[in-house]
C-alpha atoms as a PDB file:
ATOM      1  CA  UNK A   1     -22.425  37.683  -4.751  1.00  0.00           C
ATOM      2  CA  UNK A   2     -21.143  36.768  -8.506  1.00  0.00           C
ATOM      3  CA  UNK A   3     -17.243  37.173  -7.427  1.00  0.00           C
ATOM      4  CA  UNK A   4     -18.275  34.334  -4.642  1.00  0.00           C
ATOM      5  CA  UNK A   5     -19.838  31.712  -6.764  1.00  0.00           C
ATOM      6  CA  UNK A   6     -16.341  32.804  -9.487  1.00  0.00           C
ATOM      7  CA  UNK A   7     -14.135  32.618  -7.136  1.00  0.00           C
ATOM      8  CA  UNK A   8     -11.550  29.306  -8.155  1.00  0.00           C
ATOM      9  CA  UNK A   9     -10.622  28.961  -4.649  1.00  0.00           C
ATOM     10  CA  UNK A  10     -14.399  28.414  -4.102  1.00  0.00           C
ATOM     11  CA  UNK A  11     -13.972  25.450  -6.582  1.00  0.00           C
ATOM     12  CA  UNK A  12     -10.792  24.181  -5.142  1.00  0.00           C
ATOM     13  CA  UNK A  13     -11.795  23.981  -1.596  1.00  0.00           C
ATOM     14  CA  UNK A  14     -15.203  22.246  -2.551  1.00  0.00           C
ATOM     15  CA  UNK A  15     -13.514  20.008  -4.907  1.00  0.00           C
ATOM     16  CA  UNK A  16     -10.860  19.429  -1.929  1.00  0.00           C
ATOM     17  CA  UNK A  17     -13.397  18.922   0.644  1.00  0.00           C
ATOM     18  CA  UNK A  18     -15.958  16.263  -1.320  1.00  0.00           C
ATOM     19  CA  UNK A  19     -12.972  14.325  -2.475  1.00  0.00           C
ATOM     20  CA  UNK A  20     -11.416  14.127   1.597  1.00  0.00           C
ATOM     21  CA  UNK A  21     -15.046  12.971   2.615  1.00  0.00           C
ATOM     22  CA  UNK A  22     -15.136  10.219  -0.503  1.00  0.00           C
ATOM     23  CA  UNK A  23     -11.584   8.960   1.037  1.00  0.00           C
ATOM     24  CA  UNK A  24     -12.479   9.175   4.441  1.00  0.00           C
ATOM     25  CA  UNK A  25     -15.892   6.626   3.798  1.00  0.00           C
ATOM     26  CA  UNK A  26     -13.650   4.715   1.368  1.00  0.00           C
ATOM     27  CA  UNK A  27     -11.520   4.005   4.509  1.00  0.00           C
ATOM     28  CA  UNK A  28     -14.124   3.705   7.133  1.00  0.00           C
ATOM     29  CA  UNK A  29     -15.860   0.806   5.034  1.00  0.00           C
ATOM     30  CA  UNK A  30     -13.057  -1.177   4.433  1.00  0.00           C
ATOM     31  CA  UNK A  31     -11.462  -1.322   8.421  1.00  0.00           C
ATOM     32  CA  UNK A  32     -11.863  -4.674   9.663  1.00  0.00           C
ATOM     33  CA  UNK A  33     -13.703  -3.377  12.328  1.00  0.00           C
ATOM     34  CA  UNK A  34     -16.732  -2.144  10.052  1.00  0.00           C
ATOM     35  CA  UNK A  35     -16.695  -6.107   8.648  1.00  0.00           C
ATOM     36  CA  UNK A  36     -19.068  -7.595  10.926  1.00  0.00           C
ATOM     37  CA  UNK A  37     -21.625  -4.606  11.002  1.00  0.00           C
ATOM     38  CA  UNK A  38     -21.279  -4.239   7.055  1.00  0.00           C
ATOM     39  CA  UNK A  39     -22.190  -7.956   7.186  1.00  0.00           C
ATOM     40  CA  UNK A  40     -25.373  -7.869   8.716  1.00  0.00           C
ATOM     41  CA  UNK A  41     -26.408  -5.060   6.039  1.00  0.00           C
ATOM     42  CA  UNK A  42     -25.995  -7.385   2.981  1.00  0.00           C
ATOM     43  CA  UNK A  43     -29.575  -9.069   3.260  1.00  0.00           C
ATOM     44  CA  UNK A  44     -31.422  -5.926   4.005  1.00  0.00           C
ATOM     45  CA  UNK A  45     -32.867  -5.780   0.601  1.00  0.00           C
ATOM     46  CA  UNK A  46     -34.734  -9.393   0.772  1.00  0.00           C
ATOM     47  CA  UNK A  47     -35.512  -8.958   4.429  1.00  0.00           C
ATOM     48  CA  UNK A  48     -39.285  -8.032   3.726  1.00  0.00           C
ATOM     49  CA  UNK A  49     -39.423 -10.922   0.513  1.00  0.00           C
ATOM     50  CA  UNK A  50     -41.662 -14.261   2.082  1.00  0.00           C
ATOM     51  CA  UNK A  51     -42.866 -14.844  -1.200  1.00  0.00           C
END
């Protein structure tokens, strides 16, 4: 079980993988065609505040 967690292509793929999922939301939130939905989430935070 210790050569898994030592193993530096272990590392590489993780490091590979997160970094591929950062890009890939990176890109989905800046399409144009995520604009109008991302809009709608900007007031989400003061949606419950009446006072």
């Amino acid at each position: 079980m210790k050569e898994l967690f030592a193993d530096i292509d272990a590392g590489m793929i993780g490091l590979i993988f997160f970094f591929l999922v950062f890009c890939g939301i990176a890109v989905s939130v800046m399409l144009p065609s995520a604009k109008a939905r991302l809009e709608g989430y900007r007031f989400i935070p003061f949606a419950g505040d009446d006072e």
